[in-house]
PDB file of N, CA and C in Angstrom:
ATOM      1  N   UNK A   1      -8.890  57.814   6.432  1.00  0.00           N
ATOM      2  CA  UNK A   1      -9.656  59.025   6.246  1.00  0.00           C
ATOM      3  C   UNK A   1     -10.658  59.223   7.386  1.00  0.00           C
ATOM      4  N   UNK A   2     -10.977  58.178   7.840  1.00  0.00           N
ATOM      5  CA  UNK A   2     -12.304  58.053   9.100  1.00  0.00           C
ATOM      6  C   UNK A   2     -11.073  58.982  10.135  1.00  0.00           C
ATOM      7  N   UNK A   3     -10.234  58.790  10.474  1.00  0.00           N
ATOM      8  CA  UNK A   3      -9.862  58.825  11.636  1.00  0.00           C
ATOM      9  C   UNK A   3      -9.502  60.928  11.441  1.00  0.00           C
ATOM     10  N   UNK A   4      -8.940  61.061  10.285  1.00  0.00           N
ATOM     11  CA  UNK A   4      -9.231  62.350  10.139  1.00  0.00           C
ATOM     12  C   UNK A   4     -10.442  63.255  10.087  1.00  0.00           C
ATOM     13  N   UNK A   5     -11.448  62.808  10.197  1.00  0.00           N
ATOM     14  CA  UNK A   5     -12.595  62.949  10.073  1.00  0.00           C
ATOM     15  C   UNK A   5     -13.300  63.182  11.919  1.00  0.00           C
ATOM     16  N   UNK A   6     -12.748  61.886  12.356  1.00  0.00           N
ATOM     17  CA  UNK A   6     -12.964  62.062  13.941  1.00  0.00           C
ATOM     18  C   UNK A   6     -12.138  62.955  14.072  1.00  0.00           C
ATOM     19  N   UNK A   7     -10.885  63.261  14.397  1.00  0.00           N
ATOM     20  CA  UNK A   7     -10.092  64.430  14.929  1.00  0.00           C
ATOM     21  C   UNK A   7     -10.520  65.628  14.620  1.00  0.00           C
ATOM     22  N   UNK A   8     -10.733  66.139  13.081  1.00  0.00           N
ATOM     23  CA  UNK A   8     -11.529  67.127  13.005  1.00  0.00           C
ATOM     24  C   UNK A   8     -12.592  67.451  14.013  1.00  0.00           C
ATOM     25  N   UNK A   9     -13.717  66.579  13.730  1.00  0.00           N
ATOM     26  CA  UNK A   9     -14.919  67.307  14.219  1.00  0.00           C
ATOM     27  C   UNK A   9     -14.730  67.071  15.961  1.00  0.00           C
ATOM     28  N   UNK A  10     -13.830  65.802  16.445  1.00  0.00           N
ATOM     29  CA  UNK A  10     -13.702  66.307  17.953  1.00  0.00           C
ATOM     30  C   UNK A  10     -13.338  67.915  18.225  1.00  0.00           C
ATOM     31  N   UNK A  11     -12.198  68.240  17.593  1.00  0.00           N
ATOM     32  CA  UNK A  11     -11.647  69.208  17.739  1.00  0.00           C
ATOM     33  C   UNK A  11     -12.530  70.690  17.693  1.00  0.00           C
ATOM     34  N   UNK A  12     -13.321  70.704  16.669  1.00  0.00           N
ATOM     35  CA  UNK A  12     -14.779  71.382  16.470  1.00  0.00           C
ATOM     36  C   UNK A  12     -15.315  71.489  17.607  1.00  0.00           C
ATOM     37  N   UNK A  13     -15.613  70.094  18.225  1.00  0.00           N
ATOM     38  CA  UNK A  13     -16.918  69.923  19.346  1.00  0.00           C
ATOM     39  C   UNK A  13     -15.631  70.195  20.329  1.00  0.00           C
ATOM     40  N   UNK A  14     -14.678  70.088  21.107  1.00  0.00           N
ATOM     41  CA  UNK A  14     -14.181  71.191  21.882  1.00  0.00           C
ATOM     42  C   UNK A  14     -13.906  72.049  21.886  1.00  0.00           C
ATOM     43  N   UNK A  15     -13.497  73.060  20.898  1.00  0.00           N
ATOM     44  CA  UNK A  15     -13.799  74.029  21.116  1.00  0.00           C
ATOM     45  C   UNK A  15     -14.702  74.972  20.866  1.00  0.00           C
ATOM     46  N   UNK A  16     -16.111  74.058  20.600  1.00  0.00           N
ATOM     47  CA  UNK A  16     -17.631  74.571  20.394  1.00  0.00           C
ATOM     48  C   UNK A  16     -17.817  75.537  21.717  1.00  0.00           C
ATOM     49  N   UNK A  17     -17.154  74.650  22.943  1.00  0.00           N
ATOM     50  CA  UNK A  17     -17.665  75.903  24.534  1.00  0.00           C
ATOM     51  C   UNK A  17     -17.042  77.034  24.540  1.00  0.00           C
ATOM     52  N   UNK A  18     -15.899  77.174  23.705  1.00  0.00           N
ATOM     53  CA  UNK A  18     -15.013  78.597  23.733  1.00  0.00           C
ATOM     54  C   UNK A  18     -15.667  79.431  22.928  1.00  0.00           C
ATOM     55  N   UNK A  19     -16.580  79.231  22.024  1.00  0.00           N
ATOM     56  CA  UNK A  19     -17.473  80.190  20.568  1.00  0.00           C
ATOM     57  C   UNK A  19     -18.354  80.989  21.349  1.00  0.00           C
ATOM     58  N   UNK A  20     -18.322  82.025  20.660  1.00  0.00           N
ATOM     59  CA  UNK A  20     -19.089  82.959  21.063  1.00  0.00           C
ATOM     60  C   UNK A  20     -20.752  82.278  20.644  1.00  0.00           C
ATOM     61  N   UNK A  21     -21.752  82.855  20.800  1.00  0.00           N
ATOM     62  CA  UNK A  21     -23.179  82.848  20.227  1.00  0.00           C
ATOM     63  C   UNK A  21     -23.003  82.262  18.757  1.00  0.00           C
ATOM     64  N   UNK A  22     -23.585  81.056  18.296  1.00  0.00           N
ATOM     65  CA  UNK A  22     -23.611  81.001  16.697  1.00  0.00           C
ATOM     66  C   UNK A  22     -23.995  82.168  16.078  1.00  0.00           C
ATOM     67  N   UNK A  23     -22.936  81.928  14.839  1.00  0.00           N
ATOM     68  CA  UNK A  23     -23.000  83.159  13.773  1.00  0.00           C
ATOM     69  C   UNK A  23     -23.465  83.003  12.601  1.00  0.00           C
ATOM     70  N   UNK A  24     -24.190  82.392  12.226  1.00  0.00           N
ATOM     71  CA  UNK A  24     -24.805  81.540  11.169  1.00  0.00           C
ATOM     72  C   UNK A  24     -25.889  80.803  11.381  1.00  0.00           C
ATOM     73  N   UNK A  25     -27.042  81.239  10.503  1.00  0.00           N
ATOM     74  CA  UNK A  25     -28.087  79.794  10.545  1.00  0.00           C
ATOM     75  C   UNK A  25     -28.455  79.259   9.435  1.00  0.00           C
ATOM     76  N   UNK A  26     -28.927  77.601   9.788  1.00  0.00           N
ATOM     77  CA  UNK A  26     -29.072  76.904   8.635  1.00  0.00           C
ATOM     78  C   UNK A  26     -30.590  76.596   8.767  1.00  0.00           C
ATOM     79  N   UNK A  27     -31.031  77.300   6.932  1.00  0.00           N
ATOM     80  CA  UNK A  27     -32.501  77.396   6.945  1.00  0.00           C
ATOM     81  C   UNK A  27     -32.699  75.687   5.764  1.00  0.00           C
ATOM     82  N   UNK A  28     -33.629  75.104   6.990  1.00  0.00           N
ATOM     83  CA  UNK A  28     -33.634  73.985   6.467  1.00  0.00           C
ATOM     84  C   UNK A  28     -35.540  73.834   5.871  1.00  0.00           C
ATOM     85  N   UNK A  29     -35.823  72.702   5.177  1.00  0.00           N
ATOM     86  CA  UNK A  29     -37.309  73.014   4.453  1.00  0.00           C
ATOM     87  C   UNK A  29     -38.320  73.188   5.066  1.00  0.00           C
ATOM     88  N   UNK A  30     -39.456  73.599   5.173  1.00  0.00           N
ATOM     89  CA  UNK A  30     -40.392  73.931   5.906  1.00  0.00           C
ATOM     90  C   UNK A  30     -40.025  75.421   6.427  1.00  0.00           C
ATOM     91  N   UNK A  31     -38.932  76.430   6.372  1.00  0.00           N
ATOM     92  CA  UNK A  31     -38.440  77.688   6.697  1.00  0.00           C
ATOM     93  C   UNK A  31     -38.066  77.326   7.789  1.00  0.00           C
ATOM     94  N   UNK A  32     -37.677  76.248   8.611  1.00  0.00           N
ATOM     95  CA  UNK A  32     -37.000  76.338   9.779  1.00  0.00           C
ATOM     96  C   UNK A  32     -35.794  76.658  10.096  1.00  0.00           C
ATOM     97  N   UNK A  33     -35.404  77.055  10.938  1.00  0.00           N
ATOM     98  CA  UNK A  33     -33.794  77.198  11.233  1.00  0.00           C
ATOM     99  C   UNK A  33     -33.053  76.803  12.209  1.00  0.00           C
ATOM    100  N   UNK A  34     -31.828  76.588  11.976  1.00  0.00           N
ATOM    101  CA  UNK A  34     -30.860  76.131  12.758  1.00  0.00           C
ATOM    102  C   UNK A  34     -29.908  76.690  13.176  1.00  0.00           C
ATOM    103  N   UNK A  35     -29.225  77.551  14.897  1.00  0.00           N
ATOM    104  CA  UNK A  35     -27.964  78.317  14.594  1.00  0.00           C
ATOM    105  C   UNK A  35     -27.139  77.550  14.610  1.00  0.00           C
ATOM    106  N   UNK A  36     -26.031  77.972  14.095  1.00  0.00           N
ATOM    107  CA  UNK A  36     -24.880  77.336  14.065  1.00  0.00           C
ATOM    108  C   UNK A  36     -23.622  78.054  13.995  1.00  0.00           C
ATOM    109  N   UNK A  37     -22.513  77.524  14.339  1.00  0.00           N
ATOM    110  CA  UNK A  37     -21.426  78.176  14.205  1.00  0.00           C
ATOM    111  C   UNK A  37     -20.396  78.113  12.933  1.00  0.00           C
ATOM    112  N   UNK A  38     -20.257  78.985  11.974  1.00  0.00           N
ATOM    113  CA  UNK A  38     -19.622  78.951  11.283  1.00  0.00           C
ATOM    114  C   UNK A  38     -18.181  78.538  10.773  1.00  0.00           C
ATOM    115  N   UNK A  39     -17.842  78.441  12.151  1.00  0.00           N
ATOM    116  CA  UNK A  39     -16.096  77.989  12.259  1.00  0.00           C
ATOM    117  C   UNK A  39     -16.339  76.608  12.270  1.00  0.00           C
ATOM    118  N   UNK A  40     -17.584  75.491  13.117  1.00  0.00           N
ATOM    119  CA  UNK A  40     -17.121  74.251  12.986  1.00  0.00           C
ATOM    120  C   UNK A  40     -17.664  73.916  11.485  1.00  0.00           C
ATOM    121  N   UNK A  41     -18.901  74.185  11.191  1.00  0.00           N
ATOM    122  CA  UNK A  41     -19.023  74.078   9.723  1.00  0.00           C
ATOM    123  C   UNK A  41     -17.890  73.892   9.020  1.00  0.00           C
ATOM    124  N   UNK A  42     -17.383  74.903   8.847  1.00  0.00           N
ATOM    125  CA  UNK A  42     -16.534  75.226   7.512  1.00  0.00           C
ATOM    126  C   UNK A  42     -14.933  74.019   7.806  1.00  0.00           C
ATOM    127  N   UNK A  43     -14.843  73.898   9.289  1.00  0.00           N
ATOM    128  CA  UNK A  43     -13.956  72.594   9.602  1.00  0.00           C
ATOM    129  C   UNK A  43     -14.606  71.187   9.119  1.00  0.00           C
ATOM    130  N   UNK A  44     -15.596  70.996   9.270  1.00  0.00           N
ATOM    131  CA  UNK A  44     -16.014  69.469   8.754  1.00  0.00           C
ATOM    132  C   UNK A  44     -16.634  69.583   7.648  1.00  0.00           C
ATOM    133  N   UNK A  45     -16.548  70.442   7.035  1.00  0.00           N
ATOM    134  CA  UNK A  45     -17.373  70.259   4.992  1.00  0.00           C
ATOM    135  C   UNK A  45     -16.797  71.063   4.568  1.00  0.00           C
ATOM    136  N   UNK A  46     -16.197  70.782   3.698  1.00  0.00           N
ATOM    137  CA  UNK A  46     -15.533  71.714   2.321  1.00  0.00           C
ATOM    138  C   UNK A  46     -16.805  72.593   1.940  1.00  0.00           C
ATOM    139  N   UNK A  47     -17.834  72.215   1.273  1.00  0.00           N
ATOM    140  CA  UNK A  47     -18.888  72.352   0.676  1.00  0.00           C
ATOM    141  C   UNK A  47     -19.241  73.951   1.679  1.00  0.00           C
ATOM    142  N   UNK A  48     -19.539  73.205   3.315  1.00  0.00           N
ATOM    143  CA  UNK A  48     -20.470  74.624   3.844  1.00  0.00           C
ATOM    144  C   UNK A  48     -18.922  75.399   4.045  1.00  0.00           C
ATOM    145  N   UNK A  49     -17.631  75.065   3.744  1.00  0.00           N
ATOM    146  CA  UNK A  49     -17.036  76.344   3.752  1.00  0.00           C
ATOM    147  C   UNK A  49     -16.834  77.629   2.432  1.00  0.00           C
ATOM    148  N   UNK A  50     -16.862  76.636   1.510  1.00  0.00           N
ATOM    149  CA  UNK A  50     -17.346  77.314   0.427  1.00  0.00           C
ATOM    150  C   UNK A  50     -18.410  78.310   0.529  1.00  0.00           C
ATOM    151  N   UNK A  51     -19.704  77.920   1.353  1.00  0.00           N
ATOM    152  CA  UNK A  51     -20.890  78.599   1.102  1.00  0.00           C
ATOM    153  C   UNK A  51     -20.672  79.522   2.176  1.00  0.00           C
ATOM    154  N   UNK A  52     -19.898  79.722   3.036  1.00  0.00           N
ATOM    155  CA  UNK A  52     -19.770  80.231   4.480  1.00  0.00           C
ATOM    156  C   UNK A  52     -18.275  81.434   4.034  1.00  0.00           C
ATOM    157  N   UNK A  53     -17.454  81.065   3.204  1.00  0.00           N
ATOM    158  CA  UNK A  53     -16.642  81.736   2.357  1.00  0.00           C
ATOM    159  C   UNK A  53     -17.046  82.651   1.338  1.00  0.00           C
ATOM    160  N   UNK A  54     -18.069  82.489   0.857  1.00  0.00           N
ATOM    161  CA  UNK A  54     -18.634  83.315  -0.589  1.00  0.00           C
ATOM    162  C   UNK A  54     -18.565  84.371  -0.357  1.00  0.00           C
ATOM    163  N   UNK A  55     -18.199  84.903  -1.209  1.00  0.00           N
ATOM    164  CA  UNK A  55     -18.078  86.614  -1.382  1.00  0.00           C
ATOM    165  C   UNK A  55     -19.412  87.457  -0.948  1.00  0.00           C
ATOM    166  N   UNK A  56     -19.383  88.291   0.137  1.00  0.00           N
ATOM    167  CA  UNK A  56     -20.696  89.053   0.363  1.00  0.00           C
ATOM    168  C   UNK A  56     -21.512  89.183  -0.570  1.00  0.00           C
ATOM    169  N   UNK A  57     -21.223  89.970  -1.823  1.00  0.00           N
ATOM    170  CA  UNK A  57     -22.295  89.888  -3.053  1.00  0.00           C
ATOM    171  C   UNK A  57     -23.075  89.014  -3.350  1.00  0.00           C
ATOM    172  N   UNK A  58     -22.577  87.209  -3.076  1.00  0.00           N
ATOM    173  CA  UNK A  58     -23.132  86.146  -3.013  1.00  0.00           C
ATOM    174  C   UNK A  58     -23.960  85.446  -2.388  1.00  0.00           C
ATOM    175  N   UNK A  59     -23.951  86.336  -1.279  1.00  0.00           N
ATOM    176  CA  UNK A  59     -24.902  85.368  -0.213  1.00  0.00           C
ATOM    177  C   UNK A  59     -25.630  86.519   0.315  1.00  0.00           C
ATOM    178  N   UNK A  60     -26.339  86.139   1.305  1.00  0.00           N
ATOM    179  CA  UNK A  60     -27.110  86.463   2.163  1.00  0.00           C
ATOM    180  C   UNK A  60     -26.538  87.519   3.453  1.00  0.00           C
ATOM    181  N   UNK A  61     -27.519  88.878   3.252  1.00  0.00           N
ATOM    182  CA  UNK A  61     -26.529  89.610   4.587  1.00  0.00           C
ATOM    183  C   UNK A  61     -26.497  88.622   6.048  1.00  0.00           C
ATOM    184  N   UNK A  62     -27.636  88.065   6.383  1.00  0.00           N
ATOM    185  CA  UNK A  62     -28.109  87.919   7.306  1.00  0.00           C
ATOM    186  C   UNK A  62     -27.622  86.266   7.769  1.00  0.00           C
ATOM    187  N   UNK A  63     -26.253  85.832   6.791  1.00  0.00           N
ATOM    188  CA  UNK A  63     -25.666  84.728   7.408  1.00  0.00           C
ATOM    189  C   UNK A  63     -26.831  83.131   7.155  1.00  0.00           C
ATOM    190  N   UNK A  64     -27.224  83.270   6.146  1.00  0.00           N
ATOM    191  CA  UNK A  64     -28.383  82.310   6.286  1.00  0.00           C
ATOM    192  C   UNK A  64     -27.586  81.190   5.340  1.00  0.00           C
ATOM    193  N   UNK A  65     -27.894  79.751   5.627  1.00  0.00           N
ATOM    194  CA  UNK A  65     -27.192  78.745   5.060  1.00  0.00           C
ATOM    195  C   UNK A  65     -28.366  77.649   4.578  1.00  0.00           C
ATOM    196  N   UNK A  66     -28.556  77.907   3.038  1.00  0.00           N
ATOM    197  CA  UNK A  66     -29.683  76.678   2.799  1.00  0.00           C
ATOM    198  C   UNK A  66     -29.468  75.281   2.720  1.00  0.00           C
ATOM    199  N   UNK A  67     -30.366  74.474   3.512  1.00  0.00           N
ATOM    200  CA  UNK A  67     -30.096  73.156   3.494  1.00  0.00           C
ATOM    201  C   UNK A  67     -31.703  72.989   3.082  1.00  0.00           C
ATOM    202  N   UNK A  68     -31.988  72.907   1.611  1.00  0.00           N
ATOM    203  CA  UNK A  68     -33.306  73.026   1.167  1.00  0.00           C
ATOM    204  C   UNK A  68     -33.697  71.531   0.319  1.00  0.00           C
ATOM    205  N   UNK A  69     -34.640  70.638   0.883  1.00  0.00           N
ATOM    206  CA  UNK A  69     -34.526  69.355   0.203  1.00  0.00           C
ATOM    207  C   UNK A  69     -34.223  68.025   1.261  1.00  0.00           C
ATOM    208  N   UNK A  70     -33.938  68.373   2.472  1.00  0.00           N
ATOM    209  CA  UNK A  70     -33.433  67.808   3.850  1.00  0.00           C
ATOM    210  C   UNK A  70     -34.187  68.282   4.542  1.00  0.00           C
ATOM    211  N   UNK A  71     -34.906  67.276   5.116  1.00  0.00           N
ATOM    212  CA  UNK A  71     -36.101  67.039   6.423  1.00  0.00           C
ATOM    213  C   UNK A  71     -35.188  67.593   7.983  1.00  0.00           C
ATOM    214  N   UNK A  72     -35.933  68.974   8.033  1.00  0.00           N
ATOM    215  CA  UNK A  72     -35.410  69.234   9.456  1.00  0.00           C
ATOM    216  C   UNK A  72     -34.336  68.500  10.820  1.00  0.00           C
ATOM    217  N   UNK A  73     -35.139  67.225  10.638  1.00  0.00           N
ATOM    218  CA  UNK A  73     -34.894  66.774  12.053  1.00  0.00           C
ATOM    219  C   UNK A  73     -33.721  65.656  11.436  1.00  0.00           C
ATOM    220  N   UNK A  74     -33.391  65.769  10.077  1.00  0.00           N
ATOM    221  CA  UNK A  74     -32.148  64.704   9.617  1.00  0.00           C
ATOM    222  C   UNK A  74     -31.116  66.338   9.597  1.00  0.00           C
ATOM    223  N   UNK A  75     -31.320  67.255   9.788  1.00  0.00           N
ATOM    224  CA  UNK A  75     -30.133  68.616   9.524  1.00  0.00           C
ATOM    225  C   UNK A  75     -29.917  68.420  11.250  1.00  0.00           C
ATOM    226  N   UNK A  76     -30.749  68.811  11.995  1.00  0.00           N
ATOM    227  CA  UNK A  76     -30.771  68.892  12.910  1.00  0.00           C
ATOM    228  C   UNK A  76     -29.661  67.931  13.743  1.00  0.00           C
ATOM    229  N   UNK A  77     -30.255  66.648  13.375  1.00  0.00           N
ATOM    230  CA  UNK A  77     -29.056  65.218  14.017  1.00  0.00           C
ATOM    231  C   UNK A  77     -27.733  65.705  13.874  1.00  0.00           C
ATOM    232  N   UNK A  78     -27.682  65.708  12.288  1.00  0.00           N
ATOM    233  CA  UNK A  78     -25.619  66.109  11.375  1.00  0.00           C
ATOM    234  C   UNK A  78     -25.352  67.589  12.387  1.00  0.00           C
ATOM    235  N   UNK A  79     -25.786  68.709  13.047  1.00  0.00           N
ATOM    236  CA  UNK A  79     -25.362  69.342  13.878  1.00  0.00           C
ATOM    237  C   UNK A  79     -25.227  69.378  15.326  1.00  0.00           C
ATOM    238  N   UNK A  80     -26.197  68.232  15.525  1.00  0.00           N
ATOM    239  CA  UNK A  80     -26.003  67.824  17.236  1.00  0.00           C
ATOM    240  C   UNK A  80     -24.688  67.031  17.009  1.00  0.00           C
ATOM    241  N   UNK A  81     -24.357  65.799  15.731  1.00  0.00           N
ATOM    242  CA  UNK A  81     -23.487  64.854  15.656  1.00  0.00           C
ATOM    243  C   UNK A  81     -21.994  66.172  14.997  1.00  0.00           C
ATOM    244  N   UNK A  82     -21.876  66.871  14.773  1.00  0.00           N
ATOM    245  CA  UNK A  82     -21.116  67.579  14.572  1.00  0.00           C
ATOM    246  C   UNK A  82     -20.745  68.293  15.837  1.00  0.00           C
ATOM    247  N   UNK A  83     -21.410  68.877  17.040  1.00  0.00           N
ATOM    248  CA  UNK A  83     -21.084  69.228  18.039  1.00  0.00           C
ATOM    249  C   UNK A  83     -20.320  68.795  19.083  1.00  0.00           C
ATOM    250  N   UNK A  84     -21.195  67.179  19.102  1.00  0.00           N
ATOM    251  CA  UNK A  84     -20.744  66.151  20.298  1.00  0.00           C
ATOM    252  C   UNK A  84     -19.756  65.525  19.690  1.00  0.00           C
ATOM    253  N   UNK A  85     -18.733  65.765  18.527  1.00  0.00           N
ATOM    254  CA  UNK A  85     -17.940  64.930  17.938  1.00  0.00           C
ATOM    255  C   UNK A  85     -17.512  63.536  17.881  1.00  0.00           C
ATOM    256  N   UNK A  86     -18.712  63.029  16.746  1.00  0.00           N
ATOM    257  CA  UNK A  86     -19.306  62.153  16.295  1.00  0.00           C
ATOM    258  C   UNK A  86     -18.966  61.125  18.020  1.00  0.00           C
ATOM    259  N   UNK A  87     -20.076  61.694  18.938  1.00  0.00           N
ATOM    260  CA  UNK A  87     -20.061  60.708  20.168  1.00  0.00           C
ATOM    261  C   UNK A  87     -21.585  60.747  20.121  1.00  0.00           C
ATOM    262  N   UNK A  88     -22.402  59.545  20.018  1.00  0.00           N
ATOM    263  CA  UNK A  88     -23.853  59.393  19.830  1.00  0.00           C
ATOM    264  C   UNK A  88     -24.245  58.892  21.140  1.00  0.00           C
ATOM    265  N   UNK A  89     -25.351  60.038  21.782  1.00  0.00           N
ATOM    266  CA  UNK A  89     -25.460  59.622  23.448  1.00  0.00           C
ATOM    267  C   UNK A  89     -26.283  58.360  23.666  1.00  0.00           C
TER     268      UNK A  89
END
């Protein structure tokens, strides 16, 4: 399962340089935010594709993704480590 897990999110983090501008941000506690791109999300978590899937009526116009309960700078890491596919500099 690890190894599906690496292929995924490599695959994410290359073609992170082909994405347009993130289309999504993740509002983490303290009201901070994070952009992000919605396509690698929804590739490495079931969960944020669900929330990134929800029916307009359901969410937020403005693309906002709560990560409420999680200390900024631990959201922050899981999207740098989601980018660089899982390669820790």
């Amino acid at each position: 399962m690890e190894d599906s897990i690496h292929i995924s999110t490599s695959a994410a983090a290359t073609s992170a340089s082909e994405l347009p501008e993130p289309d999504v941000q993740i509002l983490t506690s303290g009201g901070l935010r994070i952009p992000a791109h919605s396509s690698i999300l929804a590739i490495v978590s079931p969960v944020l594709e669900n929330i990134i899937d929800r029916p307009v009526e359901h969410r937020s116009s403005e693309r906002l993704i709560p990560i409420l309960g999680v200390p900024y700078d631990a959201v922050s890491a899981f999207i740098f480590f989601i980018k660089k596919g899982n390669k820790i500099p």
